[in-house]
C-alpha atoms as a PDB file:
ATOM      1  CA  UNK A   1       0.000   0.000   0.000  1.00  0.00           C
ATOM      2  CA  UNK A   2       2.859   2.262   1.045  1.00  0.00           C
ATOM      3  CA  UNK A   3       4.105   1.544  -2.620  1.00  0.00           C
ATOM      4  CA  UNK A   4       1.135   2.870  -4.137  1.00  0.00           C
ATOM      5  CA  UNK A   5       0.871   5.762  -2.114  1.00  0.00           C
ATOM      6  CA  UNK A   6       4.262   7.462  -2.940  1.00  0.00           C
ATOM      7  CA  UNK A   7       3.711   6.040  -6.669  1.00  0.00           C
ATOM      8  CA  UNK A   8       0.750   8.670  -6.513  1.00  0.00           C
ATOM      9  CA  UNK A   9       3.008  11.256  -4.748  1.00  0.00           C
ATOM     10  CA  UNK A  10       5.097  10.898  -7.728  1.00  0.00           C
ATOM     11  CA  UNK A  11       2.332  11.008 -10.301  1.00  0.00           C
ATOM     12  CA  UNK A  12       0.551  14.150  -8.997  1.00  0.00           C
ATOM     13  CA  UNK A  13       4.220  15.927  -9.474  1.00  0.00           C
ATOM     14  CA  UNK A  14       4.519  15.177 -13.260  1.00  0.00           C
ATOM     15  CA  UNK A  15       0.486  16.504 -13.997  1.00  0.00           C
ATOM     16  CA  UNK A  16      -0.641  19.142 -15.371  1.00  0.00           C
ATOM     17  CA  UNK A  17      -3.325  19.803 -12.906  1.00  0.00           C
ATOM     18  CA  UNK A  18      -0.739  19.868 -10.042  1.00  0.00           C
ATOM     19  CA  UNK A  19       1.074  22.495 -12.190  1.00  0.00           C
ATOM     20  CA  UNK A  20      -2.123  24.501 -12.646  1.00  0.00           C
ATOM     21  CA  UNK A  21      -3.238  24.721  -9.556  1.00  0.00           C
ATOM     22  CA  UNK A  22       0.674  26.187  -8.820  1.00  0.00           C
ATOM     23  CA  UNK A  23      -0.232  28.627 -11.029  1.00  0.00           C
ATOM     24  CA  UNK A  24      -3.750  29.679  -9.225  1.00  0.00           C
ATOM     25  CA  UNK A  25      -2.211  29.803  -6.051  1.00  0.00           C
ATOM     26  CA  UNK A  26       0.500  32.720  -6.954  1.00  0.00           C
ATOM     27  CA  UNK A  27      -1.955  34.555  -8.600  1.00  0.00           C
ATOM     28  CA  UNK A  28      -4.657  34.251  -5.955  1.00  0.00           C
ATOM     29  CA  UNK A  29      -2.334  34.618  -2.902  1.00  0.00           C
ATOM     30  CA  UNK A  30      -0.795  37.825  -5.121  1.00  0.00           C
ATOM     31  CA  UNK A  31      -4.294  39.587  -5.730  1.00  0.00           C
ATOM     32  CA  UNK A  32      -5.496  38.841  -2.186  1.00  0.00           C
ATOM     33  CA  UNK A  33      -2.500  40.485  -0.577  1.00  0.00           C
ATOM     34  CA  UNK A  34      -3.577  43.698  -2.124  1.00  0.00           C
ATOM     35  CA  UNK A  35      -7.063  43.211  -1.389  1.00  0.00           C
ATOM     36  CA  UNK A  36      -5.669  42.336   1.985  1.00  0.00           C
ATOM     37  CA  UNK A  37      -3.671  45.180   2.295  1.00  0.00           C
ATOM     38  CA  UNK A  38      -6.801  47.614   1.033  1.00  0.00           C
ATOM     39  CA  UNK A  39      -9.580  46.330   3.818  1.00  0.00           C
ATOM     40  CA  UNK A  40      -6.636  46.608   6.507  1.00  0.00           C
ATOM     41  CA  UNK A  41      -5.444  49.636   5.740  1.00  0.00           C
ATOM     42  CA  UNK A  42      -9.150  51.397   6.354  1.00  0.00           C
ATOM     43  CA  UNK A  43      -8.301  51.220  10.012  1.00  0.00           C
ATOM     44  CA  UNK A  44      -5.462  53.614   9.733  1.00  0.00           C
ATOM     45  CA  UNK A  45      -7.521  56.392   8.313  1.00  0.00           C
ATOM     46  CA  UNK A  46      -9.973  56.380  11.858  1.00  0.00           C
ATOM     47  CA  UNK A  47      -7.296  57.768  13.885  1.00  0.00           C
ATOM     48  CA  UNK A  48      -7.467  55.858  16.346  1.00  0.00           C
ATOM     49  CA  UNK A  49      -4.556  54.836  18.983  1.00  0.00           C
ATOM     50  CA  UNK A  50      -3.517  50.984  19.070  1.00  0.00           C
ATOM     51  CA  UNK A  51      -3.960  51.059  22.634  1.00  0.00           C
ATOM     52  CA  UNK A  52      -7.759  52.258  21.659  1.00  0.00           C
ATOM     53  CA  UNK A  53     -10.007  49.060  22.192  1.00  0.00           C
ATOM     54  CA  UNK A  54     -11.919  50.528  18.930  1.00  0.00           C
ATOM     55  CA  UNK A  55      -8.790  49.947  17.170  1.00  0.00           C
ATOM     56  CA  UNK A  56      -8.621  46.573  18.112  1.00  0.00           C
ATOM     57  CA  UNK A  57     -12.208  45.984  17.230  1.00  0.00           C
ATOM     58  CA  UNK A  58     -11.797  47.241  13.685  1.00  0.00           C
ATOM     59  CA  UNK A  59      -9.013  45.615  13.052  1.00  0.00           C
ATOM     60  CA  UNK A  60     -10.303  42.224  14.022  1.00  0.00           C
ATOM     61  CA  UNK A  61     -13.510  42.922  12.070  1.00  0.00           C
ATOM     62  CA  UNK A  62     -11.376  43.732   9.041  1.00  0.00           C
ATOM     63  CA  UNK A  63      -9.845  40.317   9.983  1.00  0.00           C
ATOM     64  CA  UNK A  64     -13.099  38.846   9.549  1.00  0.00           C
ATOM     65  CA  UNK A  65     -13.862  40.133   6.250  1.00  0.00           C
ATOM     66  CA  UNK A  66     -10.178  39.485   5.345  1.00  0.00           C
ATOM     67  CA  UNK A  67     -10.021  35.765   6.350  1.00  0.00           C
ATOM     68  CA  UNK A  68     -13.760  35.259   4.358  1.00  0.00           C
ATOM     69  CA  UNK A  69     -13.158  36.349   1.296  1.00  0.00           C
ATOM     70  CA  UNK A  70     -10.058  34.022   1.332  1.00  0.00           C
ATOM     71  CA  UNK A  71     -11.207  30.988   2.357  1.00  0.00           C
ATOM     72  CA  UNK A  72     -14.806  31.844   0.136  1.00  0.00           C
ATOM     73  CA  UNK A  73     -11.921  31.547  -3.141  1.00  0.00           C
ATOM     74  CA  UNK A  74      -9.420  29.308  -1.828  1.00  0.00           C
ATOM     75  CA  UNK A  75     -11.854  26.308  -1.583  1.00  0.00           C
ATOM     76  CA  UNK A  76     -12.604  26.360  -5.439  1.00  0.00           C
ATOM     77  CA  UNK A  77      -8.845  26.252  -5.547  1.00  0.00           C
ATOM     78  CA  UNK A  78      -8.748  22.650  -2.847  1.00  0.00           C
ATOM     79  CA  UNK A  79     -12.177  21.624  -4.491  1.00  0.00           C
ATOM     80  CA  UNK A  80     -10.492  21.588  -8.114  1.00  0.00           C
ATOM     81  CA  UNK A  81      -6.933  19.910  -7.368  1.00  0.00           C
ATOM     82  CA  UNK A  82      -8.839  17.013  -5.299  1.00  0.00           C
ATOM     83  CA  UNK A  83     -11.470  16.825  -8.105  1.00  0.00           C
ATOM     84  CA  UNK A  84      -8.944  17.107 -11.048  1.00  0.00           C
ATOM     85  CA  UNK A  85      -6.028  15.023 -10.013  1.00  0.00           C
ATOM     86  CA  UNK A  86      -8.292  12.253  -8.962  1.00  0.00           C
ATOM     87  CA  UNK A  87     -10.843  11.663 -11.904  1.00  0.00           C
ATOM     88  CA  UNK A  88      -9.663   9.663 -13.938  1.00  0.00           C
ATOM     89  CA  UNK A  89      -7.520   7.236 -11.755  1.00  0.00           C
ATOM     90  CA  UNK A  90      -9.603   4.193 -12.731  1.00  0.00           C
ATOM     91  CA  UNK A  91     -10.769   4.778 -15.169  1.00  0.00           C
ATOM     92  CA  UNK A  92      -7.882   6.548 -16.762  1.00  0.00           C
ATOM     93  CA  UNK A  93      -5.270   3.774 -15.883  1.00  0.00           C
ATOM     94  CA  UNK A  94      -7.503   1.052 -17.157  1.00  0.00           C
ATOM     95  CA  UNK A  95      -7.417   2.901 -20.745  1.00  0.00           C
ATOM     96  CA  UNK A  96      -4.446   3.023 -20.523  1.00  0.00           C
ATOM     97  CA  UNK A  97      -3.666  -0.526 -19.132  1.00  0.00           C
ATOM     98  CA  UNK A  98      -2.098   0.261 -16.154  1.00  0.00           C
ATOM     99  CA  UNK A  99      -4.131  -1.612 -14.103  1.00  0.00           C
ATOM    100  CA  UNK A 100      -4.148  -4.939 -16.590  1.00  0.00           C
ATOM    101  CA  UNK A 101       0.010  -4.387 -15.522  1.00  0.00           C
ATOM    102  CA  UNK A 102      -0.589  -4.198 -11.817  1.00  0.00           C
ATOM    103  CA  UNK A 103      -3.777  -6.393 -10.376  1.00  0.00           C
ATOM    104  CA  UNK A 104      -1.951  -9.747 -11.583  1.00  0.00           C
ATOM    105  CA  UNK A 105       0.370  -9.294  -8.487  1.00  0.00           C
ATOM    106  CA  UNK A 106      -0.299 -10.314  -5.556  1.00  0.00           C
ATOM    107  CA  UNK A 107      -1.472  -6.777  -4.262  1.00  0.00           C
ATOM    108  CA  UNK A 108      -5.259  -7.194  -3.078  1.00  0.00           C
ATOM    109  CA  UNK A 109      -7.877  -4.366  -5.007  1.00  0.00           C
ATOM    110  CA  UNK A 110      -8.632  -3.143  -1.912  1.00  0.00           C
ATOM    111  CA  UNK A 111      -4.708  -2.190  -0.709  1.00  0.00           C
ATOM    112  CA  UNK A 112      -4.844  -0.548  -4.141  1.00  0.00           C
ATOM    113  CA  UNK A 113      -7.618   1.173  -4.018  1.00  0.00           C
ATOM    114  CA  UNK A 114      -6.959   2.763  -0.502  1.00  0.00           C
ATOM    115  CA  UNK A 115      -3.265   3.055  -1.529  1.00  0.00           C
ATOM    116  CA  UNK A 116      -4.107   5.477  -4.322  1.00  0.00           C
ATOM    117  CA  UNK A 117      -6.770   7.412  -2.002  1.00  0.00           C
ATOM    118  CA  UNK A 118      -4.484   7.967   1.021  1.00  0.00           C
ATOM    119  CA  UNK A 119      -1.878   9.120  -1.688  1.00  0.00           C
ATOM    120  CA  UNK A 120      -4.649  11.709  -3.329  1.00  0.00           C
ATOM    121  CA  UNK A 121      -5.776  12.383   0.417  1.00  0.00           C
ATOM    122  CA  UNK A 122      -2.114  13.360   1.747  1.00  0.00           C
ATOM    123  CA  UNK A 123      -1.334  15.173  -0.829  1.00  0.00           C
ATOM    124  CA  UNK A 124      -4.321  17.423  -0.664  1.00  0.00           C
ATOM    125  CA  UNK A 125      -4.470  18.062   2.923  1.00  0.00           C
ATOM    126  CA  UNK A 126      -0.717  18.911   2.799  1.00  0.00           C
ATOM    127  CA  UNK A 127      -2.010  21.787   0.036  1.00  0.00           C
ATOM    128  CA  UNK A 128      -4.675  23.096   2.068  1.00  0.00           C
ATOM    129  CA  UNK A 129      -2.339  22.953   5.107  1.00  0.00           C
ATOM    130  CA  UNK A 130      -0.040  25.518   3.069  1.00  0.00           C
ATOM    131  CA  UNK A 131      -2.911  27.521   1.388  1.00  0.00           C
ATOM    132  CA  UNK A 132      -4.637  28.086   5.017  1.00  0.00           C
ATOM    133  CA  UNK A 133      -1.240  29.064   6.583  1.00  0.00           C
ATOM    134  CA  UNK A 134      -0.642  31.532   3.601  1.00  0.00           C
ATOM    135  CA  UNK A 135      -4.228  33.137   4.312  1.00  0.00           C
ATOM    136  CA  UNK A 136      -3.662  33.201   7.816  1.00  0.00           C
ATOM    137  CA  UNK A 137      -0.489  34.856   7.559  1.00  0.00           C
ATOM    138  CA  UNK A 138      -1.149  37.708   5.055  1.00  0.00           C
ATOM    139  CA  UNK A 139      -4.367  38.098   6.928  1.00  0.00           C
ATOM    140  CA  UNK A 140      -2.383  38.809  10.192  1.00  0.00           C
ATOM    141  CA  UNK A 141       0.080  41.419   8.365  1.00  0.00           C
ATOM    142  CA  UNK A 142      -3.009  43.532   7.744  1.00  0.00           C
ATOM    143  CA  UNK A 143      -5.536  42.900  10.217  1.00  0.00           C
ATOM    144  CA  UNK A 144      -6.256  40.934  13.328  1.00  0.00           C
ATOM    145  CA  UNK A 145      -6.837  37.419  13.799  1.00  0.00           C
ATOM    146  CA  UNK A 146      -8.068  34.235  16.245  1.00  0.00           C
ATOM    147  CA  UNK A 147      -4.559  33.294  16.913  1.00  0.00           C
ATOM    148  CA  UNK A 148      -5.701  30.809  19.412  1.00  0.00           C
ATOM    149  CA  UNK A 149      -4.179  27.011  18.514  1.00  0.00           C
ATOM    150  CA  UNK A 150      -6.883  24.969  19.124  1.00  0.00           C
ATOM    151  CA  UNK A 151      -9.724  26.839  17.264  1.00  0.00           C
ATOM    152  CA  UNK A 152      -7.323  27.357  14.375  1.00  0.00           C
ATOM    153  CA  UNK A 153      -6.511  23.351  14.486  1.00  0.00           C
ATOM    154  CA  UNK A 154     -10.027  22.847  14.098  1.00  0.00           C
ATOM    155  CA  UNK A 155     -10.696  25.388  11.440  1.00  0.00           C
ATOM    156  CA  UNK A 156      -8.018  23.519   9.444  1.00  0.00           C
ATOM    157  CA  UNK A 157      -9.177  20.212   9.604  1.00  0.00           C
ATOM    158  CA  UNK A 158     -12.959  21.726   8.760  1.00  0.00           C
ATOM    159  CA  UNK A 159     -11.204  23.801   5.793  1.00  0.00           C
ATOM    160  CA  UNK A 160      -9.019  20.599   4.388  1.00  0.00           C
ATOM    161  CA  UNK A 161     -12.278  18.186   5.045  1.00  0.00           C
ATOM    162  CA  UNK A 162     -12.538  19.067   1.654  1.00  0.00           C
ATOM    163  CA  UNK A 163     -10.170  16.804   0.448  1.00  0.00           C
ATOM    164  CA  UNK A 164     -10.982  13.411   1.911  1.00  0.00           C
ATOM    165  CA  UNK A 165     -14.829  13.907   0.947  1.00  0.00           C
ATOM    166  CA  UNK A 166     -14.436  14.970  -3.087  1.00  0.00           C
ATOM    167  CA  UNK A 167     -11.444  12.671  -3.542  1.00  0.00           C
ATOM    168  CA  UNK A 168     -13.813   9.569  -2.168  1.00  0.00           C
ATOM    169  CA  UNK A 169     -16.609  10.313  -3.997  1.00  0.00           C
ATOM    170  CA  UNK A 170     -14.240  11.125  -7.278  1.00  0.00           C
ATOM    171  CA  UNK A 171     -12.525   7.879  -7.184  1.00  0.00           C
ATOM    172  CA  UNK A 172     -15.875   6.145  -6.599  1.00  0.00           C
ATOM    173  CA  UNK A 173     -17.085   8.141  -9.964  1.00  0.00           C
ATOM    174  CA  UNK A 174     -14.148   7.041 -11.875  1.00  0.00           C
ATOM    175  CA  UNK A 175     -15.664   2.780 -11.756  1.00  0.00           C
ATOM    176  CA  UNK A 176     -18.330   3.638 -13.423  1.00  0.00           C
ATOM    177  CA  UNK A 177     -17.611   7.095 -15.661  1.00  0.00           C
ATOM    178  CA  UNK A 178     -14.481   7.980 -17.797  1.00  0.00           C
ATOM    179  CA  UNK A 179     -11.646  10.694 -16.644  1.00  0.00           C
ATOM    180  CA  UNK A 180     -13.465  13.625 -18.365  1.00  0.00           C
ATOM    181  CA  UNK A 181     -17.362  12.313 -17.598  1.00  0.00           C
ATOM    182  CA  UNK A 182     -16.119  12.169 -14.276  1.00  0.00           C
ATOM    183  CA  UNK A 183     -14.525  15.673 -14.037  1.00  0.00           C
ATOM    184  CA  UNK A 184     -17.887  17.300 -15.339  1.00  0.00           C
ATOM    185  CA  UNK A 185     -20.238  15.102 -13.088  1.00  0.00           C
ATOM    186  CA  UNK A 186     -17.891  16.150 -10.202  1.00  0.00           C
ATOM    187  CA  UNK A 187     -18.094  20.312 -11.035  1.00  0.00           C
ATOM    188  CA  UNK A 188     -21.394  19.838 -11.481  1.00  0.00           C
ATOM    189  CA  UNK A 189     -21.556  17.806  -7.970  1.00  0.00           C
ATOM    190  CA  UNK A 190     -19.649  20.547  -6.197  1.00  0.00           C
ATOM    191  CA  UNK A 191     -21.145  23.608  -8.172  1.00  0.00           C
ATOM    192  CA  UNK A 192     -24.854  22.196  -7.095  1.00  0.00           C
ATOM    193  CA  UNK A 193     -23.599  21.956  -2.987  1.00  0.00           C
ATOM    194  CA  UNK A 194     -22.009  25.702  -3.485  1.00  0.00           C
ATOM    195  CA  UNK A 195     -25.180  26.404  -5.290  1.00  0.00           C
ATOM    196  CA  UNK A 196     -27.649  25.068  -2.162  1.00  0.00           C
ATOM    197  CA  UNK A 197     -25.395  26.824   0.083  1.00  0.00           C
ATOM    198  CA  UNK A 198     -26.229  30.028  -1.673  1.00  0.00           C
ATOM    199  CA  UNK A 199     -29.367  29.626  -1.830  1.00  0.00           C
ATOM    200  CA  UNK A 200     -29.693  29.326   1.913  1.00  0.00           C
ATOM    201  CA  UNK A 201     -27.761  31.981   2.510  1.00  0.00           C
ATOM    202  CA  UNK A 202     -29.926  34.860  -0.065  1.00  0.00           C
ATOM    203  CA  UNK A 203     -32.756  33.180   1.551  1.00  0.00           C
ATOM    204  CA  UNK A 204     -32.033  34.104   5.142  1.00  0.00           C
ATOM    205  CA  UNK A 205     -31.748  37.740   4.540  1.00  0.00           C
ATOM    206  CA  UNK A 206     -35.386  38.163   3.231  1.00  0.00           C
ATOM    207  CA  UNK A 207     -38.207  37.451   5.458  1.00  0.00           C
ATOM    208  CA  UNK A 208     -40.294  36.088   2.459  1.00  0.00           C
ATOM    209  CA  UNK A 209     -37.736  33.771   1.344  1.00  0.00           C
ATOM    210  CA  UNK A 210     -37.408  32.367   5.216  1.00  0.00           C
ATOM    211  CA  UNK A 211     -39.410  28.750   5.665  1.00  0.00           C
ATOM    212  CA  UNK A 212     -43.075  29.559   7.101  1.00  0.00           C
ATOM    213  CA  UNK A 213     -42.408  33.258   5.802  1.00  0.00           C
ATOM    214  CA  UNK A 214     -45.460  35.182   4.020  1.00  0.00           C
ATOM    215  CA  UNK A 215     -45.673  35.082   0.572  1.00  0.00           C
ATOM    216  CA  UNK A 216     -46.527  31.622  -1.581  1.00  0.00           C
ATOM    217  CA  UNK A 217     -44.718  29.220   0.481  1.00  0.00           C
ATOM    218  CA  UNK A 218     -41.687  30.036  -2.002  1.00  0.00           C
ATOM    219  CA  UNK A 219     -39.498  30.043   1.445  1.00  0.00           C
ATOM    220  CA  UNK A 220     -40.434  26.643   2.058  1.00  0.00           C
ATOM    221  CA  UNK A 221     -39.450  25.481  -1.815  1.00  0.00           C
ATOM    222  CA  UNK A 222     -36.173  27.474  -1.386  1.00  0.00           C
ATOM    223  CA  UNK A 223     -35.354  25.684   1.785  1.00  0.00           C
ATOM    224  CA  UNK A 224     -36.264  22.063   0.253  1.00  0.00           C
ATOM    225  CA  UNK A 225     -33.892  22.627  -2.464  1.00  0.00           C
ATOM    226  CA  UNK A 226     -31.099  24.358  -0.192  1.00  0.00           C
ATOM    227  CA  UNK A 227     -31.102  21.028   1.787  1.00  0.00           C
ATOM    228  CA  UNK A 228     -31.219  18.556  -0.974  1.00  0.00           C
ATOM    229  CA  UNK A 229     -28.757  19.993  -3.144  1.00  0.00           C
ATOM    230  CA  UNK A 230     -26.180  20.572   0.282  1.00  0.00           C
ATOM    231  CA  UNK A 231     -27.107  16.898   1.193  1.00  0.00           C
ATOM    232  CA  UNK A 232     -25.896  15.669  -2.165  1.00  0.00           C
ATOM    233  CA  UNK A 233     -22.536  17.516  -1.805  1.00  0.00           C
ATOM    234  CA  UNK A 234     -22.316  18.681   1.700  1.00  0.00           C
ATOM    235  CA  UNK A 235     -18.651  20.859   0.803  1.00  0.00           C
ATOM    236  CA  UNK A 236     -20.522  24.318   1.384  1.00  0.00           C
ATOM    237  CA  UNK A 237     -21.662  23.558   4.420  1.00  0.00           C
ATOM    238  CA  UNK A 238     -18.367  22.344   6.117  1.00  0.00           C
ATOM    239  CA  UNK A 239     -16.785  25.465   5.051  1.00  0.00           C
ATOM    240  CA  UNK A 240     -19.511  27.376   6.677  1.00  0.00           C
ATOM    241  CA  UNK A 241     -18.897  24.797   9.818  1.00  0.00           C
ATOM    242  CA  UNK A 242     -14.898  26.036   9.336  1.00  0.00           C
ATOM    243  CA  UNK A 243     -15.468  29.623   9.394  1.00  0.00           C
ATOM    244  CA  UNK A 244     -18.043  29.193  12.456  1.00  0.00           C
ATOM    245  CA  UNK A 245     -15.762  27.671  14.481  1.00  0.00           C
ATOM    246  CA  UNK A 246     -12.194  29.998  13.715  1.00  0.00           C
ATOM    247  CA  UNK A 247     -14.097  33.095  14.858  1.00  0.00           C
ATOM    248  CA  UNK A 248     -16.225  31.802  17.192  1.00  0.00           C
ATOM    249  CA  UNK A 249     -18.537  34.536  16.833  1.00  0.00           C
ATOM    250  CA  UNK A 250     -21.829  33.400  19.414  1.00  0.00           C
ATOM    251  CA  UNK A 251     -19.054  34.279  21.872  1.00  0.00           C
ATOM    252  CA  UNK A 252     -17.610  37.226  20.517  1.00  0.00           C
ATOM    253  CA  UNK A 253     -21.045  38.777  19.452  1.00  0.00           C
ATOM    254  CA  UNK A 254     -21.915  38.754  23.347  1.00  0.00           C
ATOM    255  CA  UNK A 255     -18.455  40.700  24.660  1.00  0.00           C
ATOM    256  CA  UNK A 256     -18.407  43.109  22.309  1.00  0.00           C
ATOM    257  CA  UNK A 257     -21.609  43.219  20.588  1.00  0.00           C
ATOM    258  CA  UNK A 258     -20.391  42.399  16.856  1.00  0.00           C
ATOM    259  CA  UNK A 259     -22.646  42.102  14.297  1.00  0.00           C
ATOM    260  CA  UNK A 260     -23.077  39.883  11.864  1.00  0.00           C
ATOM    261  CA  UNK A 261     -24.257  41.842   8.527  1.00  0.00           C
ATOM    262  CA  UNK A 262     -25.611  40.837   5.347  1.00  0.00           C
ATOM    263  CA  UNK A 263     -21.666  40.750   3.228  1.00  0.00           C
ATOM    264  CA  UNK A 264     -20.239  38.064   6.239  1.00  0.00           C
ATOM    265  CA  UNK A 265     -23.628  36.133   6.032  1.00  0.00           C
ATOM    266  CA  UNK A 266     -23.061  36.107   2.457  1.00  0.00           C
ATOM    267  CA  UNK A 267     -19.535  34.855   3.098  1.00  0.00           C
ATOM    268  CA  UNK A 268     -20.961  32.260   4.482  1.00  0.00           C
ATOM    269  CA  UNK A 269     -19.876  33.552   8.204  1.00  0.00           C
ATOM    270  CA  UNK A 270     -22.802  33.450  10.774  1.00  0.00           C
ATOM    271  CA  UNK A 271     -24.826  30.731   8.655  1.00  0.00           C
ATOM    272  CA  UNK A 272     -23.318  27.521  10.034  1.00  0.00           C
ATOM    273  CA  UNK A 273     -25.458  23.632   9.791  1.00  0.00           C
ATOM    274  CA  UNK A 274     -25.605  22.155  13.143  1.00  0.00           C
ATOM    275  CA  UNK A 275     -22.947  19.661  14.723  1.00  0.00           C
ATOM    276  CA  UNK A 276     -25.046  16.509  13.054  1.00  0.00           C
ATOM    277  CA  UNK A 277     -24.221  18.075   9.914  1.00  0.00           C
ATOM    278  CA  UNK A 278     -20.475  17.233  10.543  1.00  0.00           C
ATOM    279  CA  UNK A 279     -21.240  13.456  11.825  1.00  0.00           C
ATOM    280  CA  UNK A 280     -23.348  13.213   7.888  1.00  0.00           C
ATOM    281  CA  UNK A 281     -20.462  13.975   5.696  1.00  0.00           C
ATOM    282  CA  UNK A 282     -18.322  11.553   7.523  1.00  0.00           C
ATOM    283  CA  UNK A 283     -20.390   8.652   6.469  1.00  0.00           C
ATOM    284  CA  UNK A 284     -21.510  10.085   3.838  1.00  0.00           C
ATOM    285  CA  UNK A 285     -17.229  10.159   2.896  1.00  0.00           C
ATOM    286  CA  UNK A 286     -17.390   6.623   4.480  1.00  0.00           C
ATOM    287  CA  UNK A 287     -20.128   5.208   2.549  1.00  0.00           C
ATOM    288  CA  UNK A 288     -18.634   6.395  -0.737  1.00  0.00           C
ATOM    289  CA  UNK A 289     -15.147   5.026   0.106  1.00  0.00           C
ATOM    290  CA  UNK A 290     -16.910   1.407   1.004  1.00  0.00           C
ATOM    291  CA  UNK A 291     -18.641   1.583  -2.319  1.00  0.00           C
ATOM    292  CA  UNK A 292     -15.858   2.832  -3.893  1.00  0.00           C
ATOM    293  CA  UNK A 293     -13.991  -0.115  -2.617  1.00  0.00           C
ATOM    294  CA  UNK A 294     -16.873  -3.036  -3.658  1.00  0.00           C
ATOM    295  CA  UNK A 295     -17.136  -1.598  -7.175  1.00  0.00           C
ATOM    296  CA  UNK A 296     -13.829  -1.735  -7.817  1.00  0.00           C
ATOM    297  CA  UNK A 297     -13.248  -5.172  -6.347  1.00  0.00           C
ATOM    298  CA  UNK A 298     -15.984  -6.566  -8.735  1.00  0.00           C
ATOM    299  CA  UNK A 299     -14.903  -3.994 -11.848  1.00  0.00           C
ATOM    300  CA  UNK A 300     -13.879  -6.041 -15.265  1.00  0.00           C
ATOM    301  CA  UNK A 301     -10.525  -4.307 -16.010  1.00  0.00           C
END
């Protein structure tokens, strides 16, 4: 298994995807430095002292904003490189008879299988480990931020969740689809969760678009389809979980009377599922992976 894994270690360096998502990064990390640098800089032009509690306040509010509009962009950057460098490795390999090659030694489908996804896994979470820390940090040159270890452990986990859920349900999309079917089912998978999380979000900032709201029971339609489509790909909402928990704002919102307005809701900041949500896209993750695993077991190569 350990042989497969840094095989796909050593794959993911010669694609083109790997390369291209290289190339977002810069360019993303570039602009939102300066857009960074902009929002922070606001604070300046108050006057106020750093020993001012104000100033503290409006800096870590400019963190807020800050921080969002990173992590709002930087998880179509995660969501494509665990999409992309995964969609095709059945599929793909089996074209190209790769697999024919391998499954004749005496390496069981399942070793594989989970060889290939800890490799895809790894190698994603180690990405999102380096794109949070680069938000994080530019983020702190030009504003405040939670700096406390344990919040910001679990905000990273929550943010690079990401990872383990698109690359299981990618590979399990690759037995049955080719490389490119795959790709477009999975952008279309992702786009529709993003999409429900939207929804939900427009939705809570009109009373007639709120479930049980006046009006034609259009609420209660909006809702229905808000919950299907972010039960079908739950992504959206475990970055809304992610943000929830690195601010922490129920408790901050009480000492210092913050509020959340309508750009942070539509951030997705303030408009976090509940804890069950959480304990459904891990076996919703687990129940693709097991799947994942039986199809390709009984897969004609």
């Amino acid at each position: 298994m350990s042989i497969i894994w840094s095989m796909t270690w050593k794959e993911l360096f010669r694609k083109r995807v790997v390369l291209l998502t290289g190339l977002m990064t810069a360019v993303f990390l570039i602009a939102y430095w300066f857009i960074a640098s902009t929002i922070g800089g606001e604070v300046r032009q108050f006057g106020l002292n750093e020993s001012d509690p104000m100033y503290v306040i409006e800096r870590f509010t400019r963190g807020i904003l800050i921080l969002s509009l990173g992590f709002f962009f930087s998880t179509f950057v995660v969501a494509f490189l665990a999409i992309f460098s995964s969609s095709s490795v059945i599929s793909g390999e089996a074209e190209l008879g790769v697999l024919q090659a391998l499954m004749p030694r005496p390496l069981p489908r399942w070793k594989w299988y989970a060889g290939r996804w800890l490799g895809y896994v790894s190698f994603g979470m180690l990405y999102a480990l380096a794109l949070f820390s680069a938000i994080l940090g530019i983020a702190a040159v030009h504003a405040g931020v939670p700096r406390d270890f344990g919040s910001l452990l679990i905000a990273y986990l929550l943010f690079a969740s990401l990872v383990p859920l698109l690359v299981t349900v990618s590979m399990l999309g690759s037995t049955f689809l080719s490389g490119i079917g795959n790709g477009v089912l999975m952008t279309m998978l992702y786009g529709g969760g993003w999409l429900g999380g939207m929804i939900d979000k427009v939705a809570s900032q009109f009373a007639s678009l709120q479930p049980g709201g006046p009006g034609t029971g259009l609420g209660d339609s909006l809702s229905t389809i808000s919950g299907l489509l972010s039960l079908a790909m739950p992504t959206d909402g475990l970055q809304r979980m992610m943000l929830d928990r690195l601010f922490n704002l129920s408790g901050i919102s009480d000492l210092i009377g913050l509020r959340v307005d309508d750009m942070f809701v539509m951030l997705g900041v303030g408009s976090a599922p509940t804890p069950a949500f959480l304990g459904y896209a891990a076996l919703y993750t687990a129940a693709a992976f097991a799947i994942g695993v039986l199809r390709f077991r009984r897969k004609d190569l």
